[in-house]
C-alpha atoms as a PDB file:
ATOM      1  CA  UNK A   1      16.586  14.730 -14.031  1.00  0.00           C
ATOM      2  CA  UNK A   2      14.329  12.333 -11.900  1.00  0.00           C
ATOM      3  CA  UNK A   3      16.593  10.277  -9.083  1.00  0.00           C
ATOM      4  CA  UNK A   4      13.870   8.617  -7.532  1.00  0.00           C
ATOM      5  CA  UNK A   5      10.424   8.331  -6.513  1.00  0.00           C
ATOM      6  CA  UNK A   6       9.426   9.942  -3.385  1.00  0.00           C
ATOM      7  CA  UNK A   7       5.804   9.063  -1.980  1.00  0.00           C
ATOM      8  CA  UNK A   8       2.809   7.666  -3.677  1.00  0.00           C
ATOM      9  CA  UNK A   9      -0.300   9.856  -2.558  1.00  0.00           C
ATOM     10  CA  UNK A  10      -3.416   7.663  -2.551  1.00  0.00           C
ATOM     11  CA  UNK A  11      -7.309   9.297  -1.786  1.00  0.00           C
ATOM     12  CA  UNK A  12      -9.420   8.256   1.110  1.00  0.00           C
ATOM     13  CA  UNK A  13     -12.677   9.287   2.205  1.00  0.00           C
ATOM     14  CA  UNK A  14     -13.255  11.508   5.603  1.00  0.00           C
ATOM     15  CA  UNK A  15     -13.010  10.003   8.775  1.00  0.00           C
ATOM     16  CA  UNK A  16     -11.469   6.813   7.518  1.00  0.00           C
ATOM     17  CA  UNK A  17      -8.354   7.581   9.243  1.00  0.00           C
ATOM     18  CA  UNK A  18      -8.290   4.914  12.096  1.00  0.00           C
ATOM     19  CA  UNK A  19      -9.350   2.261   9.670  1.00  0.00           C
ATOM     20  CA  UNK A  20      -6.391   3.626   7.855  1.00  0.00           C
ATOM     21  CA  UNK A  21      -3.789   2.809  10.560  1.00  0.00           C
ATOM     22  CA  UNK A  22      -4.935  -0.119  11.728  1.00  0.00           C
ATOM     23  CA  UNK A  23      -4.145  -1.654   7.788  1.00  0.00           C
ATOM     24  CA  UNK A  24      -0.919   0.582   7.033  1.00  0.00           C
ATOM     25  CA  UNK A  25       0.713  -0.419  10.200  1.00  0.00           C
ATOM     26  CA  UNK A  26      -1.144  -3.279  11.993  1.00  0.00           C
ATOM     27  CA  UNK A  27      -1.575  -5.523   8.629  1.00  0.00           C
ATOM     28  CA  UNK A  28       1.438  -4.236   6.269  1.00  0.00           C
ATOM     29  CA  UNK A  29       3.544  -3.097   9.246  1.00  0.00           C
ATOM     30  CA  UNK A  30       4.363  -0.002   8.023  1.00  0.00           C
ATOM     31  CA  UNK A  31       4.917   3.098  10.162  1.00  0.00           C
ATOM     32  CA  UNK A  32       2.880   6.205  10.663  1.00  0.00           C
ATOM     33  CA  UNK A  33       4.933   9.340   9.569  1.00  0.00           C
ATOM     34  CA  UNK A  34       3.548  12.221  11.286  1.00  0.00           C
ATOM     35  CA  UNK A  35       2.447  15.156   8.938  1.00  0.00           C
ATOM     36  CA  UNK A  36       3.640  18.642   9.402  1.00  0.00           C
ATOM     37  CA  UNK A  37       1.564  20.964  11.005  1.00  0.00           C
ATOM     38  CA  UNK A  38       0.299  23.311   8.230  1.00  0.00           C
ATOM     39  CA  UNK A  39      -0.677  19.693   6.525  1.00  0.00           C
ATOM     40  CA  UNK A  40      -1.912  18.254   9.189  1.00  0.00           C
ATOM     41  CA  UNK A  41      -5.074  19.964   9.607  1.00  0.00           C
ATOM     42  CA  UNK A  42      -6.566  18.561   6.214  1.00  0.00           C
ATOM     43  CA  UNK A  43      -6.796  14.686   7.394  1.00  0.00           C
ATOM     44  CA  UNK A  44      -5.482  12.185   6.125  1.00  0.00           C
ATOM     45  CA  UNK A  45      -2.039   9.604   7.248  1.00  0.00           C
ATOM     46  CA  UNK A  46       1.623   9.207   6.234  1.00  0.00           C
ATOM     47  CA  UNK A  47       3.155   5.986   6.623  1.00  0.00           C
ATOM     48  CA  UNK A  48       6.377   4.255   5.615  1.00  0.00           C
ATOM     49  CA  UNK A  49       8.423   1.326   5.255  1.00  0.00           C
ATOM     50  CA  UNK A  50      12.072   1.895   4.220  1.00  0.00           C
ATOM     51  CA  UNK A  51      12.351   4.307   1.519  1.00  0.00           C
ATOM     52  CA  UNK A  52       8.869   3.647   0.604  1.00  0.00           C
ATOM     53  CA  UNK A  53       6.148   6.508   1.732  1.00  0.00           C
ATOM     54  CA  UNK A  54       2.197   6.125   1.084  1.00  0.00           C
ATOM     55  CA  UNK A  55       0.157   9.307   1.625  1.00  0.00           C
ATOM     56  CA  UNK A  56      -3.337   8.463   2.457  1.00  0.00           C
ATOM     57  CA  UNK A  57      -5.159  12.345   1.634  1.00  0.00           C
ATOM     58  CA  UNK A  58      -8.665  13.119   2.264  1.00  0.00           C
ATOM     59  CA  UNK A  59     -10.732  13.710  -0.504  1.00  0.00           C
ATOM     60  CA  UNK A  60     -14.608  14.635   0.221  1.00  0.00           C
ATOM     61  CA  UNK A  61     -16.199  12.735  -3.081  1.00  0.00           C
ATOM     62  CA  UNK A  62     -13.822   9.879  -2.472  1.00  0.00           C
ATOM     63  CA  UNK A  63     -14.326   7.104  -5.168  1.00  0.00           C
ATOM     64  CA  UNK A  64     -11.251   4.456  -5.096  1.00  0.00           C
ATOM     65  CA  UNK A  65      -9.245   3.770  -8.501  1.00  0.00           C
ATOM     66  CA  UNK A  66     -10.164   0.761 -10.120  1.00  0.00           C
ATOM     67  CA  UNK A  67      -6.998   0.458 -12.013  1.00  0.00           C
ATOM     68  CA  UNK A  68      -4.210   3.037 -10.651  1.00  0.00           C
ATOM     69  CA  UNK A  69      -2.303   1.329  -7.994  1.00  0.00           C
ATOM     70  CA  UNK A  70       1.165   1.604  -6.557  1.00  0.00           C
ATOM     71  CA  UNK A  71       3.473  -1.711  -6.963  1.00  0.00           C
ATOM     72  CA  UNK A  72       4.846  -2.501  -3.557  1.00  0.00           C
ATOM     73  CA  UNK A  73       8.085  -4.489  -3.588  1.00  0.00           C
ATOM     74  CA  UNK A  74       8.307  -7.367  -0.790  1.00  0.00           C
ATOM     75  CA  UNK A  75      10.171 -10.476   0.268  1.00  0.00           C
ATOM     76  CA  UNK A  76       8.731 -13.571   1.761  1.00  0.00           C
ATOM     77  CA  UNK A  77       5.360 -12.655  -0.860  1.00  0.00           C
ATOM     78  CA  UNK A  78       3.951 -16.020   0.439  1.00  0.00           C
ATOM     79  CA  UNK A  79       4.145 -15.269   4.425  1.00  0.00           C
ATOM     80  CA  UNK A  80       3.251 -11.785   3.452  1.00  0.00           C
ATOM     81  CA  UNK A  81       0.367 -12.412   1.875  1.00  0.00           C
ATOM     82  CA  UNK A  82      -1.135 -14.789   4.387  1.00  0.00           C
ATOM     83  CA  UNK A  83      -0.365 -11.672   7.024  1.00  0.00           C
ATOM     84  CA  UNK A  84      -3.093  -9.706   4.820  1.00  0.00           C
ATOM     85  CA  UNK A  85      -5.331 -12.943   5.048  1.00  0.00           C
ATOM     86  CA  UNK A  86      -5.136 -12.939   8.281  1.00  0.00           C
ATOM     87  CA  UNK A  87      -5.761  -9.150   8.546  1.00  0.00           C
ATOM     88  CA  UNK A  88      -9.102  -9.441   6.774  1.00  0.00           C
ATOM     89  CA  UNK A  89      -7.701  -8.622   3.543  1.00  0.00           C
ATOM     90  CA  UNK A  90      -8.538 -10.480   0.406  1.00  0.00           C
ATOM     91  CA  UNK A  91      -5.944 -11.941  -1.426  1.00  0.00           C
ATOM     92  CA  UNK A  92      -5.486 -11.999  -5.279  1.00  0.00           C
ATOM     93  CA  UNK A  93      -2.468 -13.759  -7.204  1.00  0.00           C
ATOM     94  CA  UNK A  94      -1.860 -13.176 -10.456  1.00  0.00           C
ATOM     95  CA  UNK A  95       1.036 -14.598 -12.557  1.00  0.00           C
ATOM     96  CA  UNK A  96       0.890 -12.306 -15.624  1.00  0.00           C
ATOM     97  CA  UNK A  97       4.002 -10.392 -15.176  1.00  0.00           C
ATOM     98  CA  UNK A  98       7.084 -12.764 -15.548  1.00  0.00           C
ATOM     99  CA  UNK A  99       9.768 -13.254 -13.272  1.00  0.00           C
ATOM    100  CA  UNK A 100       7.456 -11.513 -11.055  1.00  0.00           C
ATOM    101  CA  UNK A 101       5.168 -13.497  -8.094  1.00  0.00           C
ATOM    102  CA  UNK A 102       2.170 -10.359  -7.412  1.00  0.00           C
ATOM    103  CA  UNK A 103      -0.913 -10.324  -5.995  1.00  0.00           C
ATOM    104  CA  UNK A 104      -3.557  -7.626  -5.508  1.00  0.00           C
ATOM    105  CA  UNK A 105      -5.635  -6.174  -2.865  1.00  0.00           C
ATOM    106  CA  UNK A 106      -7.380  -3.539  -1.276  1.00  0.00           C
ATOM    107  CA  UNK A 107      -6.593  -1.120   1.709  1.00  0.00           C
ATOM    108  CA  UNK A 108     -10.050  -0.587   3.547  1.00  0.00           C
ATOM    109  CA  UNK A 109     -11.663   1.835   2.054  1.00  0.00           C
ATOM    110  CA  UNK A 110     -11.192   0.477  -2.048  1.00  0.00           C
ATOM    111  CA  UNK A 111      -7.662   1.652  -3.009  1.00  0.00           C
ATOM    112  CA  UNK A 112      -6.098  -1.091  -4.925  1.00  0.00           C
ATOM    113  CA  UNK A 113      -2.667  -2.148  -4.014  1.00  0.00           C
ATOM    114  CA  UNK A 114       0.021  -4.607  -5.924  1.00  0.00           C
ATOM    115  CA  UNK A 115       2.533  -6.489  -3.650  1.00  0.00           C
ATOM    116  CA  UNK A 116       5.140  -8.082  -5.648  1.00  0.00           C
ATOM    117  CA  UNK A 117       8.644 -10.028  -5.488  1.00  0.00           C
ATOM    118  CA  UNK A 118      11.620 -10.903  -8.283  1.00  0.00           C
ATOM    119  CA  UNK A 119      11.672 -14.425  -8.232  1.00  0.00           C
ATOM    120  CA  UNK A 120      14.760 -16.210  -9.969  1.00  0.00           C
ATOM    121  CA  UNK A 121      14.885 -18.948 -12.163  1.00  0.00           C
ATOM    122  CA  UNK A 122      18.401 -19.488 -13.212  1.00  0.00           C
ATOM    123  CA  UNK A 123      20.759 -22.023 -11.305  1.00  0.00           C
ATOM    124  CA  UNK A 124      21.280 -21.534  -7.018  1.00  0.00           C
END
């Protein structure tokens, strides 16, 4: 039986690890998780916010998904998106998924990322 999810692992190129922390924790404010030894030695960054772990994992022919993405559940989507604008990150909403606000976009080097919050419409 499944309980939960542990960690999304996402793909980056080589040597994009700085670029890597300086999104993960300086733009989404997520902390770096350091990697055990025996891992460590491949590249790559762990980060986390709450429960939620991304694995960021070298990969030498590195080509970004287009469509795969992990959904990242937030609050304040408005505030938190302008925090990405103002990181250098570009922004885009979409309001296809109901009851949802989401928008879309991309770590540095291409991976596609969804940020999105419940809203409610029944009576306060």
């Amino acid at each position: 039986m499944i309980t939960a999810l542990d960690h999304v692992q996402l793909a980056a190129p080589p040597g994009s690890e700085e670029r890597l922390r300086a999104y993960y924790v300086d733009v989404l404010g997520m902390t770096e998780v350091p990697k055990p030894p025996g891992l460590a030695r491949r590249g790559g960054c762990w980060f986390q916010a709450g429960a939620v772990q991304l694995h960021l994992g070298i990969e030498e022919d590195f080509r970004a998904a287009r469509k795969a993405h992990p959904g990242l559940r937030v609050t304040g989507i408005d505030a938190y998106a302008a925090r990405l604008e103002d990181g250098g990150a570009s922004v885009v909403w979409d309001s296809a998924l109901p009851g949802y606000q989401r928008f879309y976009a991309q770590d540095p080097v291409g991976n596609r990322l969804e940020f999105l919050e419940p809203v409610w419409d029944g009576p306060v």
